[in-house]
Protein backbone atom coordinates (compact mmCIF):
# COMPACT_ATOMS: atom_id res chain seq x y z
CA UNK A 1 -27.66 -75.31 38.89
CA UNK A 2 -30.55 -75.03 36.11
CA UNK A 3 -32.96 -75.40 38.90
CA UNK A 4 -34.55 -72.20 37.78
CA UNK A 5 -33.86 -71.71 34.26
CA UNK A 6 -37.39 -71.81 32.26
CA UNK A 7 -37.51 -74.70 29.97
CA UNK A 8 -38.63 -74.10 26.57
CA UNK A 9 -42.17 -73.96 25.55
CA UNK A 10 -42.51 -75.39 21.78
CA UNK A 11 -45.20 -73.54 20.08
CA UNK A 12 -48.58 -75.62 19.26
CA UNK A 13 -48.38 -77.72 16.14
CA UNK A 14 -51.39 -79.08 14.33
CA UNK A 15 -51.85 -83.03 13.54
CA UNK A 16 -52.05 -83.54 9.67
CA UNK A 17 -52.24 -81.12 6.98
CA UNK A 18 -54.77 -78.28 7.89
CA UNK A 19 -55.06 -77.10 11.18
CA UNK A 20 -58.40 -76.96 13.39
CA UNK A 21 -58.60 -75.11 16.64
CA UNK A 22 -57.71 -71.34 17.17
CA UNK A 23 -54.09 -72.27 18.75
CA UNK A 24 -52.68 -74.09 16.05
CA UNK A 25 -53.44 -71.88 13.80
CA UNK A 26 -50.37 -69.90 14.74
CA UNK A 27 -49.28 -68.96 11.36
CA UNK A 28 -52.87 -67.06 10.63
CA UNK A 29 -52.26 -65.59 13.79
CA UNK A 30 -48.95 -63.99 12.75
CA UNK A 31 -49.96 -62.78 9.89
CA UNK A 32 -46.99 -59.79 9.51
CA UNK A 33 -44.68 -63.10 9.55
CA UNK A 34 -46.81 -66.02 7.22
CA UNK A 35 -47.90 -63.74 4.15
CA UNK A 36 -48.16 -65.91 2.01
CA UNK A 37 -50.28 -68.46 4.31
CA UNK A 38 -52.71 -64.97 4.99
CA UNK A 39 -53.52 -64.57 1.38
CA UNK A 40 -54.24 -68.16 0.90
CA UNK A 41 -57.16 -68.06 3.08
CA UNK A 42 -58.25 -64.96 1.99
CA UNK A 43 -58.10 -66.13 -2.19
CA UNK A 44 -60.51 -69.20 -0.72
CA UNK A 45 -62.85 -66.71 0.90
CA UNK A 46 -62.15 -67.05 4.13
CA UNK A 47 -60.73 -64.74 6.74
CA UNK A 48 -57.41 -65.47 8.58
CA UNK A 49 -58.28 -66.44 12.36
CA UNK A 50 -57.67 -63.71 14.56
CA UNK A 51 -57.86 -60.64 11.74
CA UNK A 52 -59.86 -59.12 10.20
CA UNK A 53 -60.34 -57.88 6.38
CA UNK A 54 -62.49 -54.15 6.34
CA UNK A 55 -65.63 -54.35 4.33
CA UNK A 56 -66.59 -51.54 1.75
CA UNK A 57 -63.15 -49.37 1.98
CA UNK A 58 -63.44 -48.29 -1.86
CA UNK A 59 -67.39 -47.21 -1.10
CA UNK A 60 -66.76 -45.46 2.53
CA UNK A 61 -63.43 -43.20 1.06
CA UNK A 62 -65.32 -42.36 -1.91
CA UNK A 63 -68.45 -41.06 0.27
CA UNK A 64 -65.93 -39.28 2.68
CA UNK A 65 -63.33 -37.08 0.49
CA UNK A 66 -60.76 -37.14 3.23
CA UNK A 67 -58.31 -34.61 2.66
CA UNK A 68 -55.38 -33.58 4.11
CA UNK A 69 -54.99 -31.75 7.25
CA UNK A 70 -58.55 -33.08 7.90
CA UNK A 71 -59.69 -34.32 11.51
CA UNK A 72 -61.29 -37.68 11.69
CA UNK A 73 -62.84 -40.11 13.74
CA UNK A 74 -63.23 -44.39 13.58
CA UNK A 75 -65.75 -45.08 15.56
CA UNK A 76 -65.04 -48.62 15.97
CA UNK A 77 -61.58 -48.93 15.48
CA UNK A 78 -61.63 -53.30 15.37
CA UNK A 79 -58.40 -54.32 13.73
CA UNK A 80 -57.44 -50.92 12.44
CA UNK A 81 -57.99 -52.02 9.05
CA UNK A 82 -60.47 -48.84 7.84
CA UNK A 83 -58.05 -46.38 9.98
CA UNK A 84 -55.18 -47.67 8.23
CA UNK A 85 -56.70 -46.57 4.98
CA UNK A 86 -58.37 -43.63 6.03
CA UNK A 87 -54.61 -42.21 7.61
CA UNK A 88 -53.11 -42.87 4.41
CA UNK A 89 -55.79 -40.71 2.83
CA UNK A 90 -54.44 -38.01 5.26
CA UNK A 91 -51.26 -38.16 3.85
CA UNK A 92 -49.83 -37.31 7.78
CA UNK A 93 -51.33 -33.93 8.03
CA UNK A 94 -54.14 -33.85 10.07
CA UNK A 95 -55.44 -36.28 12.66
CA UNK A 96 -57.43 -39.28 13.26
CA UNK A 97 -58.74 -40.30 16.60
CA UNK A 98 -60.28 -43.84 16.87
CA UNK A 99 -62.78 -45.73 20.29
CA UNK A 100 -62.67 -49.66 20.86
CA UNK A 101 -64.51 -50.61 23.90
CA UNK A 102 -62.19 -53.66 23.69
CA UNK A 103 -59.41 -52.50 25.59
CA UNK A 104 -57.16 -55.30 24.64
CA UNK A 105 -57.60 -55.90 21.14
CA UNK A 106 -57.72 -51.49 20.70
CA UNK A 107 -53.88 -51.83 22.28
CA UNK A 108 -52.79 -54.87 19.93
CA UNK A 109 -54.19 -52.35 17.32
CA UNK A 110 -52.44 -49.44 18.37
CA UNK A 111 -48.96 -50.86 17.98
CA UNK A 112 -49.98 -52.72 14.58
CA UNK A 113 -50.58 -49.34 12.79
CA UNK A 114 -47.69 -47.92 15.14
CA UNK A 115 -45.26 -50.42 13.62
CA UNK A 116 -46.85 -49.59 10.13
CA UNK A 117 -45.69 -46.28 10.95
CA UNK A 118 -49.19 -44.32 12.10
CA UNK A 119 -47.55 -43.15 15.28
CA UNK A 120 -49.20 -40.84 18.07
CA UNK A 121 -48.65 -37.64 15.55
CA UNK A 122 -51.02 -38.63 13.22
CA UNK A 123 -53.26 -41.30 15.35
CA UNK A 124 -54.78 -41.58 18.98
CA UNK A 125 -56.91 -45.22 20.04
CA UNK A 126 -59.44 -44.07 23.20
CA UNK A 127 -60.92 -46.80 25.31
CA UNK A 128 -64.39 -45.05 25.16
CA UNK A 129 -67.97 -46.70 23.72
CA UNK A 130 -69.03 -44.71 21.29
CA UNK A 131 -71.88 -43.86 22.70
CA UNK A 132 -69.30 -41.31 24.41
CA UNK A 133 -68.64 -39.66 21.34
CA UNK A 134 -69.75 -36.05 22.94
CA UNK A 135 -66.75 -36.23 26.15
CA UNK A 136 -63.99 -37.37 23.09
CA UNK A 137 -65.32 -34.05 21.27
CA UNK A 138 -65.02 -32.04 24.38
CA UNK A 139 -60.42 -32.68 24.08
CA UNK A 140 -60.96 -33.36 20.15
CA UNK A 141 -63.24 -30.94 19.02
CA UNK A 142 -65.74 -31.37 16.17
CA UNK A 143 -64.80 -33.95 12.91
CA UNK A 144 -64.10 -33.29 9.43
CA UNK A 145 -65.50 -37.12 8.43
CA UNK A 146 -66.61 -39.57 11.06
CA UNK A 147 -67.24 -43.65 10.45
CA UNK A 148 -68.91 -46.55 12.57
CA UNK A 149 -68.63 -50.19 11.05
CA UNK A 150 -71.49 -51.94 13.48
CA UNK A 151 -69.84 -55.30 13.34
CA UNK A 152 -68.30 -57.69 15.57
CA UNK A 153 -64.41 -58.22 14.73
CA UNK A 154 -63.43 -61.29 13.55
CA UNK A 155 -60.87 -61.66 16.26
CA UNK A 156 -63.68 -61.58 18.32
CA UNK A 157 -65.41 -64.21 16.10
CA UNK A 158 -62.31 -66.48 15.88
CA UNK A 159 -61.29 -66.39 19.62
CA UNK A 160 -63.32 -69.03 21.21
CA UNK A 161 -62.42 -67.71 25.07
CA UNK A 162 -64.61 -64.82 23.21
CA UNK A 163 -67.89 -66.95 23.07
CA UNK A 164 -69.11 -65.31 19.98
CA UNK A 165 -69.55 -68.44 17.84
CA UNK A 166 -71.48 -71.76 18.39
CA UNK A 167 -68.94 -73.46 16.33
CA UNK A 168 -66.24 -73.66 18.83
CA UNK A 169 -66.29 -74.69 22.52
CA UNK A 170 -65.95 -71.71 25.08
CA UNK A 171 -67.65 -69.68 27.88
CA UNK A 172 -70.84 -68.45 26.77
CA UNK A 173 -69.30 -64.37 27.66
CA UNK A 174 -70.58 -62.53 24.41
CA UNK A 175 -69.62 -59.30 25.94
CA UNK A 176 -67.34 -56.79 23.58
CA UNK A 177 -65.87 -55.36 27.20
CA UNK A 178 -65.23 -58.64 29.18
CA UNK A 179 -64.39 -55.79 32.26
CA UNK A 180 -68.02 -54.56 32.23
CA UNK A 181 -71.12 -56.04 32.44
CA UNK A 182 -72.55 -59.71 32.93
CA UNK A 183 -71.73 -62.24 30.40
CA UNK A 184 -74.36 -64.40 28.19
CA UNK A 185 -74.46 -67.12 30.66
CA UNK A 186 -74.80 -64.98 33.08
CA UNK A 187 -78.17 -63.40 31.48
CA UNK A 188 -79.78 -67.01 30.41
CA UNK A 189 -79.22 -68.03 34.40
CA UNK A 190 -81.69 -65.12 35.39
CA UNK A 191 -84.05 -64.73 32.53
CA UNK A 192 -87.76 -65.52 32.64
CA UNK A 193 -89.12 -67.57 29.84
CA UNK A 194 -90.92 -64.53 28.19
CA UNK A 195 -87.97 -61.95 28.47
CA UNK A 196 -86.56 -64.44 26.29
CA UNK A 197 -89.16 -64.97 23.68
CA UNK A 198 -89.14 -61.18 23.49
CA UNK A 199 -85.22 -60.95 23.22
CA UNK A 200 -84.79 -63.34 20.08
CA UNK A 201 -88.00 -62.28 18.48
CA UNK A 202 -86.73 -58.29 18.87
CA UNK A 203 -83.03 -58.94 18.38
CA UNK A 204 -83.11 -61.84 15.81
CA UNK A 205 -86.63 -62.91 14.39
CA UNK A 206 -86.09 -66.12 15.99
CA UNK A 207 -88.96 -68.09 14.41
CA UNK A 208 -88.46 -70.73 17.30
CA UNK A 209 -88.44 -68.50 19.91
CA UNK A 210 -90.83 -69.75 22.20
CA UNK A 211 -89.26 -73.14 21.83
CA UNK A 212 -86.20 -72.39 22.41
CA UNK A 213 -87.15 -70.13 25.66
CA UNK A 214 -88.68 -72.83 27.41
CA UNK A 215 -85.98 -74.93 26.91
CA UNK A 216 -83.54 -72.47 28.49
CA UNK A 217 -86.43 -72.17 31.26
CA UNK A 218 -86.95 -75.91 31.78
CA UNK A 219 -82.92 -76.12 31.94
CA UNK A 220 -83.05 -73.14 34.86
CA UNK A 221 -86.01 -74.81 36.68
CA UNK A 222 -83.77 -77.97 37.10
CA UNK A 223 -80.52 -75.69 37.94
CA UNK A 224 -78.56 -76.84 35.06
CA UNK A 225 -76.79 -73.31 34.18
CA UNK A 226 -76.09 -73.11 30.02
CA UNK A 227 -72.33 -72.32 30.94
CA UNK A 228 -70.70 -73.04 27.55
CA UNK A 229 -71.43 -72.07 23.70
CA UNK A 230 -71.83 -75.72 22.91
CA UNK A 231 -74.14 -76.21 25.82
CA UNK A 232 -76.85 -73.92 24.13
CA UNK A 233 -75.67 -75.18 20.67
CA UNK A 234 -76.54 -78.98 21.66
CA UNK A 235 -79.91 -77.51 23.72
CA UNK A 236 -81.02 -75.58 20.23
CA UNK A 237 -80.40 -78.65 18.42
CA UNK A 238 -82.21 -81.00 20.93
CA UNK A 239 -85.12 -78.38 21.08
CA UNK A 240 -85.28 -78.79 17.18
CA UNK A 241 -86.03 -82.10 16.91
CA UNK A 242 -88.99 -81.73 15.75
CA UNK A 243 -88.10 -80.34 12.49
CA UNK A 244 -87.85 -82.86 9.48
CA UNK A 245 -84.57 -84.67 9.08
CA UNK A 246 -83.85 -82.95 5.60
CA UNK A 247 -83.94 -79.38 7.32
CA UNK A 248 -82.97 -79.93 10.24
CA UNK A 249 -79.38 -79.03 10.10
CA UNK A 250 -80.04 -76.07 8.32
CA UNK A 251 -82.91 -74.60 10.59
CA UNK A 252 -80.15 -75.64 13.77
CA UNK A 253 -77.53 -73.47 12.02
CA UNK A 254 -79.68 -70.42 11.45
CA UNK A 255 -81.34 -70.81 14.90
CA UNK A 256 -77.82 -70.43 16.13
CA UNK A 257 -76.52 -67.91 14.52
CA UNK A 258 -79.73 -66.25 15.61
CA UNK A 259 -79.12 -67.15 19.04
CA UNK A 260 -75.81 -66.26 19.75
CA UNK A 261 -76.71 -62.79 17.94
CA UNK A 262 -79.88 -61.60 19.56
CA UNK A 263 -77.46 -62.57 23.30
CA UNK A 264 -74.75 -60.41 21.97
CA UNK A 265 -76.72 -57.51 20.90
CA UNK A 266 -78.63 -57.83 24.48
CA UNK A 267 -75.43 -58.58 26.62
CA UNK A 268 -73.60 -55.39 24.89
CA UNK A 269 -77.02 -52.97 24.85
CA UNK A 270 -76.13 -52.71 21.18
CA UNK A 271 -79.28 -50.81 20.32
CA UNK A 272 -79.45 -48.60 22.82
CA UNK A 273 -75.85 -47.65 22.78
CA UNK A 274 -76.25 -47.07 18.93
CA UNK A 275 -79.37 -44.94 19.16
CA UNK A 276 -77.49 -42.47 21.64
CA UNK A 277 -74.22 -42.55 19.19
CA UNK A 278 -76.30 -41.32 16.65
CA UNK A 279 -78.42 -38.47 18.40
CA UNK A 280 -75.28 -37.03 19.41
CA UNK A 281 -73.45 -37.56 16.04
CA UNK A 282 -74.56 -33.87 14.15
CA UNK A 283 -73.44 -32.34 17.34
CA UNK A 284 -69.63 -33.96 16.72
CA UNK A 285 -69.45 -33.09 13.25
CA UNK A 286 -68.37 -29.47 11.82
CA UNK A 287 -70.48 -28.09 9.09
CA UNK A 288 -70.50 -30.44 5.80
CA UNK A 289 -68.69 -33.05 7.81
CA UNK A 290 -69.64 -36.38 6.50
CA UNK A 291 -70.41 -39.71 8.23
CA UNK A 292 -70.70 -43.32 7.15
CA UNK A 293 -72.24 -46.05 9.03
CA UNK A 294 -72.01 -50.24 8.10
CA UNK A 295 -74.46 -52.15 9.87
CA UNK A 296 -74.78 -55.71 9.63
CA UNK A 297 -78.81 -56.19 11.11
CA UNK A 298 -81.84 -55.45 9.36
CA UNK A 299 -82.70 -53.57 13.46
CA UNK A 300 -79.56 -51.78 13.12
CA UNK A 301 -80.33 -50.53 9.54
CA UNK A 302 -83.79 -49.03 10.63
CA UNK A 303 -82.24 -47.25 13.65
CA UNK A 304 -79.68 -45.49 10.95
CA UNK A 305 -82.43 -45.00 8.69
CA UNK A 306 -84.65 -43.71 10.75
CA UNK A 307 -82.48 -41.26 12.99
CA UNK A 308 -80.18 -39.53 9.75
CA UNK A 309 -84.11 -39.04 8.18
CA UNK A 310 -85.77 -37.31 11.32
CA UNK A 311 -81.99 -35.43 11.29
CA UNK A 312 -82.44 -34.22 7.53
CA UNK A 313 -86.09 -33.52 8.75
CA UNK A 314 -85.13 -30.66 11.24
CA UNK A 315 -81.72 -29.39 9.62
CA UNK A 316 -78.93 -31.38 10.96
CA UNK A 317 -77.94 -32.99 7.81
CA UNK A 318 -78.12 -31.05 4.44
CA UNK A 319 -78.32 -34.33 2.82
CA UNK A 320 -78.81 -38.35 3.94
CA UNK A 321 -78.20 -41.55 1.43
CA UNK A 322 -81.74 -42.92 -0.35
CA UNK A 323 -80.81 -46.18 -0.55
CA UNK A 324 -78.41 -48.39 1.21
CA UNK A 325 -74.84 -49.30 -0.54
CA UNK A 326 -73.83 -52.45 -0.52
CA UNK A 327 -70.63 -53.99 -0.90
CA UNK A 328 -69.40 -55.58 -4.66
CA UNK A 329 -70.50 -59.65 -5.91
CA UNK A 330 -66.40 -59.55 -5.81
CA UNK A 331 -65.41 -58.63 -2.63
CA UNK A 332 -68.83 -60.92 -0.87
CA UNK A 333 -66.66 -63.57 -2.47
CA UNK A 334 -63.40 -62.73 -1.67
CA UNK A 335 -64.74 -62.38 2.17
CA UNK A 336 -68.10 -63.96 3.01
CA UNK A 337 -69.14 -61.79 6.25
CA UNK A 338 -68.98 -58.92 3.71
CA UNK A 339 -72.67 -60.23 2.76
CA UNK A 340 -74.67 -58.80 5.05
CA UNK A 341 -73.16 -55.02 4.85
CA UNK A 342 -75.50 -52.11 4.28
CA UNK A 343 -73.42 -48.68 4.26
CA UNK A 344 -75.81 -45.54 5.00
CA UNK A 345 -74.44 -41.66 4.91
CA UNK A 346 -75.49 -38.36 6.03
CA UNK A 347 -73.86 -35.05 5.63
CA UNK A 348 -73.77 -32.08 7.93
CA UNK A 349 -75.73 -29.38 6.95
């Protein structure tokens, strides 16, 4: 008779007093439900697992004046936590229209700021790159204020089926759109060793470069794929053995983070797709519409740099920020991968 009622799943529980891996953190992941857990981790300096706290909200609304009635766009939409603060600046009249190329993480979004009340008369989430920006103009029209935060999501970060970190075991996929593209394994299975050297140097300043490209070239020689994020953790940290004992784990760590980050901007064309997002950016803004950009990468910084400058150059922009803004000593240490923020603005001539 209870042949086919579904027995009841418990929900993972953690061993001991702190939890570990991304499942048992289940209270961080409900953060709307464990408040008081959320703000915890964040007083410690830390970031719940699978959020994501916005960097430089005071600096980007005081660069963008959003008023009401205004039309807007997020470029990267992420956990919604910028929107969120740039709709209340709205104050419901107007309109602001946000892209995630991460189709489901864009939809968990959509229904967080739904259920905090930004419904579909005051906000609309588009699965579109950014790099797209000139078709979402063509139903949209032009912006009043426009902003692009360049990083990865921490839910991204967190989520170790993501393979964004070499701290936790998972496919090595790197790829912000798992539905497009070939993931990071994928690309190390087929590279030659000096498309490699070139990749980390370019994407990372990998000072181990070369070493760690014939590595991943001795491992394809022999067949034996680098499937996993610990797999090219453990082969950076064999190929490393060479460095003295006291700096060892240190120069393993960096070469990592490195790693993993010159893949991800490959994998995901980062460069590229930024570079075409902002030649067509004066073209999606109405005159003295303002735009902010975070980037997170010394390469990223010189593309901004370099593309509002030759825009103020021939006329686009009326005016372009001197000097990079970076986020408070306070907010750094109330959330650590705040750190490496550089903010850059340009305005519409």
């Amino acid at each position: 008779m209870n042949e086919n009622k579904q027995s009841h799943k418990r929900r993972v529980r953690y061993k001991g007093t702190h939890p570990k891996s991304y499942q048992e953190k289940y209270k961080e992941l409900n953060p709307e439900k464990y408040p008081e857990t959320i703000e915890r981790v964040i007083q410690k300096g830390g970031t719940p697992v699978g959020t994501h706290i916005p960097i430089c909200v005071k600096e980007i609304l005081e660069f963008l004046q959003i008023k009401p009635g205004q039309k807007g766009l997020d470029a990267t939409l992420g956990y919604g936590g910028h929107s969120r603060e740039m709709m209340k600046c709205l104050q419901f009249q107007g309109h602001l229209y946000a892209l995630d190329v991460d189709a489901a993480e864009m939809e968990k979004t959509r229904k967080r700021l739904e259920q905090a009340g930004f419904g579909a008369e005051i906000f609309t989430a588009l699965n579109v790159n950014f790099a797209d920006i000139d078709q979402v103009t063509e139903t949209t029209g032009k912006f009043d204020f426009v902003l692009a935060d360049l990083g990865v999501s921490s839910m991204q970060i967190d989520n170790p089926e993501r393979g964004f970190t070499y701290k936790r075991e998972g496919p090595l996929d790197l790829r912000l759109n798992q539905a497009k593209g070939i993931s990071a394994a994928e690309r190390l299975k087929h590279i030659t060793k000096a498309e490699l050297v070139g990749m980390l140097t370019e994407n990372a300043d990998e000072p181990y470069a070369e070493e760690i490209a014939a590595a991943v070239a001795a491992r394809n020689r022999k067949e034996q794929s680098i499937l996993t994020t610990y797999d090219l953790r453990n082969l950076i940290d064999q190929t490393l053995r060479f460095v003295p004992a006291d700096k060892r784990k240190d120069a393993v760590n960096k070469s990592c983070q490195r790693t993993f980050q010159a893949l991800r901007i490959d994998v995901n064309q980062e460069f590229e797709v930024l570079y075409e997002f902002l030649q067509k950016l004066p073209g999606i803004l109405n005159p003295g519409g303002r735009a902010a950009i975070l980037t997170f990468h010394s390469g990223e910084d010189r593309i901004v740099k370099k593309l509002f400058k030759e825009g103020q150059k021939v006329g686009d922009y009326s005016a372009v920020a001197a000097d990079v803004i970076r986020p408070s000593a306070e907010e750094c240490h109330r959330n650590s991968r705040a750190r490496s923020t550089k903010m850059r603005w340009a305005i519409k001539a």
